[in-house]
N, C-alpha and C. Protein backbone atom coordinates (compact mmCIF):
# COMPACT_ATOMS: atom_id res chain seq x y z
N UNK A 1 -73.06 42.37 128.78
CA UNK A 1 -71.70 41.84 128.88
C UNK A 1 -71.72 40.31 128.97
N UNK A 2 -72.47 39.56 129.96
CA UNK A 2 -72.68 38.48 129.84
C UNK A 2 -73.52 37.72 127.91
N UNK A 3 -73.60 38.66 127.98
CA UNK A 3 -74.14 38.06 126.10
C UNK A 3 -73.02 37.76 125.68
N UNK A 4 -72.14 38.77 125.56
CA UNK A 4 -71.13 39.00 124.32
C UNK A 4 -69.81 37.88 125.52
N UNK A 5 -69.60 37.19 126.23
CA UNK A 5 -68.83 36.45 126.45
C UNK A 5 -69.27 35.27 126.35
N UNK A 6 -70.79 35.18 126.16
CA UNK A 6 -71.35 33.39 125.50
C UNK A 6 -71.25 33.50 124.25
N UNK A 7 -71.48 34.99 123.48
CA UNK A 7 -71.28 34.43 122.20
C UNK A 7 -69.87 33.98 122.03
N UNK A 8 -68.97 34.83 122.44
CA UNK A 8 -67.57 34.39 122.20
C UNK A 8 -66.71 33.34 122.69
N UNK A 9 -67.57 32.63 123.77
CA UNK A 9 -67.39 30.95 124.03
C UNK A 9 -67.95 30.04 123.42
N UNK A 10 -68.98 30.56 122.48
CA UNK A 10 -69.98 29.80 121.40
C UNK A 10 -69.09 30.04 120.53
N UNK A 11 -68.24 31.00 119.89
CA UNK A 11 -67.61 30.90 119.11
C UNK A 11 -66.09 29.95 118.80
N UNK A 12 -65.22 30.27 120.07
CA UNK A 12 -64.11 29.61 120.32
C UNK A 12 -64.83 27.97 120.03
N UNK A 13 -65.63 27.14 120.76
CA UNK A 13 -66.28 26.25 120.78
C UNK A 13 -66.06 25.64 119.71
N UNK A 14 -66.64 26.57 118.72
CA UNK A 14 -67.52 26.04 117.09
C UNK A 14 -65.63 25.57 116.66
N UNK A 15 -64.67 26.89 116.42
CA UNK A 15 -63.59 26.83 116.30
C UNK A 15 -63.03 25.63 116.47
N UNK A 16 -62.78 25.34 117.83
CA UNK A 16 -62.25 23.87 117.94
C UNK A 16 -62.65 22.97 117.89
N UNK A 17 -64.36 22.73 117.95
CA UNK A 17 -64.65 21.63 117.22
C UNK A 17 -64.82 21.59 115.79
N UNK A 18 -64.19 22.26 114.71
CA UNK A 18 -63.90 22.44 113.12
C UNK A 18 -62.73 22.40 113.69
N UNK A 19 -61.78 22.68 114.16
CA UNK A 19 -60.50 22.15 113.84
C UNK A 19 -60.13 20.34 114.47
N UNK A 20 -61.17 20.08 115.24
CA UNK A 20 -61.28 19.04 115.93
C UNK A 20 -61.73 17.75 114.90
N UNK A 21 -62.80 17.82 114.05
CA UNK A 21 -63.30 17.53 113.00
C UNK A 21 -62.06 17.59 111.88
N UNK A 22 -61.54 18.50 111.77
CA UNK A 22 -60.32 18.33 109.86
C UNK A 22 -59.55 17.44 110.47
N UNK A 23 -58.84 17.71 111.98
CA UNK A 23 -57.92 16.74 112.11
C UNK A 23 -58.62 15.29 112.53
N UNK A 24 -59.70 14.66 113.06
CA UNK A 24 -59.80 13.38 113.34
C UNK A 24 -61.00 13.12 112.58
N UNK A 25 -61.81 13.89 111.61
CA UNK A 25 -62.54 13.22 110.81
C UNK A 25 -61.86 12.33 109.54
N UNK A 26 -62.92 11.85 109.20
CA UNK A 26 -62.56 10.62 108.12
C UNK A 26 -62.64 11.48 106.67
N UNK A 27 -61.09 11.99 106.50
CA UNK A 27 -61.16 12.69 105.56
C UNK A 27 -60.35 12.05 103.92
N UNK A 28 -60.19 10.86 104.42
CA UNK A 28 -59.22 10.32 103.58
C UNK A 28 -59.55 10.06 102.20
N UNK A 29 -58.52 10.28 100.86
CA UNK A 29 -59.24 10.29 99.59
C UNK A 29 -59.61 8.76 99.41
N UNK A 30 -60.38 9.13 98.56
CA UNK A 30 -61.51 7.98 97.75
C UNK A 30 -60.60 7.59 96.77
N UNK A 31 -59.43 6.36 96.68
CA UNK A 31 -58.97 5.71 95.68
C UNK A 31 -59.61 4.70 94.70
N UNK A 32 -59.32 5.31 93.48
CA UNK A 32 -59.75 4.76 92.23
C UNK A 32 -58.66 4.66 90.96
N UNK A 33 -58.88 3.67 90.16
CA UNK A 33 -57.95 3.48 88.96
C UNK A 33 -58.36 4.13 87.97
N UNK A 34 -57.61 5.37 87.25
CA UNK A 34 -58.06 5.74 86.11
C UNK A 34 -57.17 5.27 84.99
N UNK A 35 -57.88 4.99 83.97
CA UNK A 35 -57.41 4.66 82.63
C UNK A 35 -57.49 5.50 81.76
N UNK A 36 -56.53 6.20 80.94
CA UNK A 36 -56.75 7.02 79.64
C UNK A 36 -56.08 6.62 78.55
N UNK A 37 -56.95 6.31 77.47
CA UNK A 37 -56.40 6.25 76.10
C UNK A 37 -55.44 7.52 75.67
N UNK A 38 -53.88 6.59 75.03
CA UNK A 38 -53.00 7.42 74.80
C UNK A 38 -53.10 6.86 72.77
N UNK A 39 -53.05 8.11 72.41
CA UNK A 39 -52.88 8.04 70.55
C UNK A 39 -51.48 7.62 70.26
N UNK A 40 -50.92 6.51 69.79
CA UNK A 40 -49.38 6.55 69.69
C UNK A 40 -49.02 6.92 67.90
N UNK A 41 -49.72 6.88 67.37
CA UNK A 41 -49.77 6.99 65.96
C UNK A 41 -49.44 8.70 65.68
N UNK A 42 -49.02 9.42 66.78
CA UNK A 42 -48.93 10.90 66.49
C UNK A 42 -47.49 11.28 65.74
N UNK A 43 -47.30 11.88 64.67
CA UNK A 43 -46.28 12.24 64.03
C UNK A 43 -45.09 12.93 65.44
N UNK A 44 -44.23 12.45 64.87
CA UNK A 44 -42.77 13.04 65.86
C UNK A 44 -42.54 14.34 65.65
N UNK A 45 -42.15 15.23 66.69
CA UNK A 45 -42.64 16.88 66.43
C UNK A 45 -40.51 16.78 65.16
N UNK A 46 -39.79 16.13 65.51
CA UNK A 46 -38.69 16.54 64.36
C UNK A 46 -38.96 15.70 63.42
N UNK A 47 -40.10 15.16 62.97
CA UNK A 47 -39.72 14.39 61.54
C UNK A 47 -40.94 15.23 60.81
N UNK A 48 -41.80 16.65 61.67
CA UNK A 48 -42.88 16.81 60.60
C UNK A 48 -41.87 18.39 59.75
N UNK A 49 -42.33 18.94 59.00
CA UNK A 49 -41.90 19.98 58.25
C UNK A 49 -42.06 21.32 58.16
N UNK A 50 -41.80 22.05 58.59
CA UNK A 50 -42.36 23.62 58.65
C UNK A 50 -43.05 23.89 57.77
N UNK A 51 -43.77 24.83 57.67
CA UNK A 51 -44.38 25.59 56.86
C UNK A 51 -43.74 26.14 55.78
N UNK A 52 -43.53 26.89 54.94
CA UNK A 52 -42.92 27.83 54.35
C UNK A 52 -43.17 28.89 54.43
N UNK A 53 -41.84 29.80 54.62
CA UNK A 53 -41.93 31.41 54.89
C UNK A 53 -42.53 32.31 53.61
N UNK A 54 -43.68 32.84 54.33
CA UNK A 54 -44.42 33.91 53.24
C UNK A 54 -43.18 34.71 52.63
N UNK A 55 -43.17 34.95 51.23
CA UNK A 55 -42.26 36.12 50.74
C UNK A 55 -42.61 37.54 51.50
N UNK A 56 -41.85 38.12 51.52
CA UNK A 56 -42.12 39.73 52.05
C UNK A 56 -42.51 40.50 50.74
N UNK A 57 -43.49 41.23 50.70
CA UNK A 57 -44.10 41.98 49.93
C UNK A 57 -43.67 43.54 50.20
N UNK A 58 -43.42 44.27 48.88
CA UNK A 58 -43.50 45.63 48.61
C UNK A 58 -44.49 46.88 49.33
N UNK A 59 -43.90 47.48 49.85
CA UNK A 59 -45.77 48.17 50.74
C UNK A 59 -45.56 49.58 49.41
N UNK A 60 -46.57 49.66 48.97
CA UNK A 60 -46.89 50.09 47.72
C UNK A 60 -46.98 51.92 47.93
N UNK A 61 -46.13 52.65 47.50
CA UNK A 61 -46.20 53.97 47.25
C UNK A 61 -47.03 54.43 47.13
N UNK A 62 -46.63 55.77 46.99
CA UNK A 62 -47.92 57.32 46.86
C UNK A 62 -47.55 57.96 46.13
């Protein structure tokens, strides 16, 4: 009995020091500038042209 109430004060323990740690560790993000090449030369989706509709074909007898 005395085991199983150290483990479970070893446990609570661990618990609040991980919750002790997320809240006052140094968790703060790593700021950086990203740059991405944008293509401006891309056709405008209303000035390009559809396709043309396949004719419908005959489904061929027996």
């Amino acid at each position: 009995m005395r085991m199983l109430k150290l483990l479970v004060v070893l446990i609570l323990a661990g618990l609040i020091g991980l919750a002790g740690y997320a809240y006052f560790g140094d968790m703060a993000p790593n700021r950086r500038e990203v740059r991405t090449p944008l293509q401006m030369d891309a056709p405008a989706a209303d000035t390009a042209t559809p396709a043309p509709a396949a004719e419908p074909t005959e489904a061929s007898g027996g």
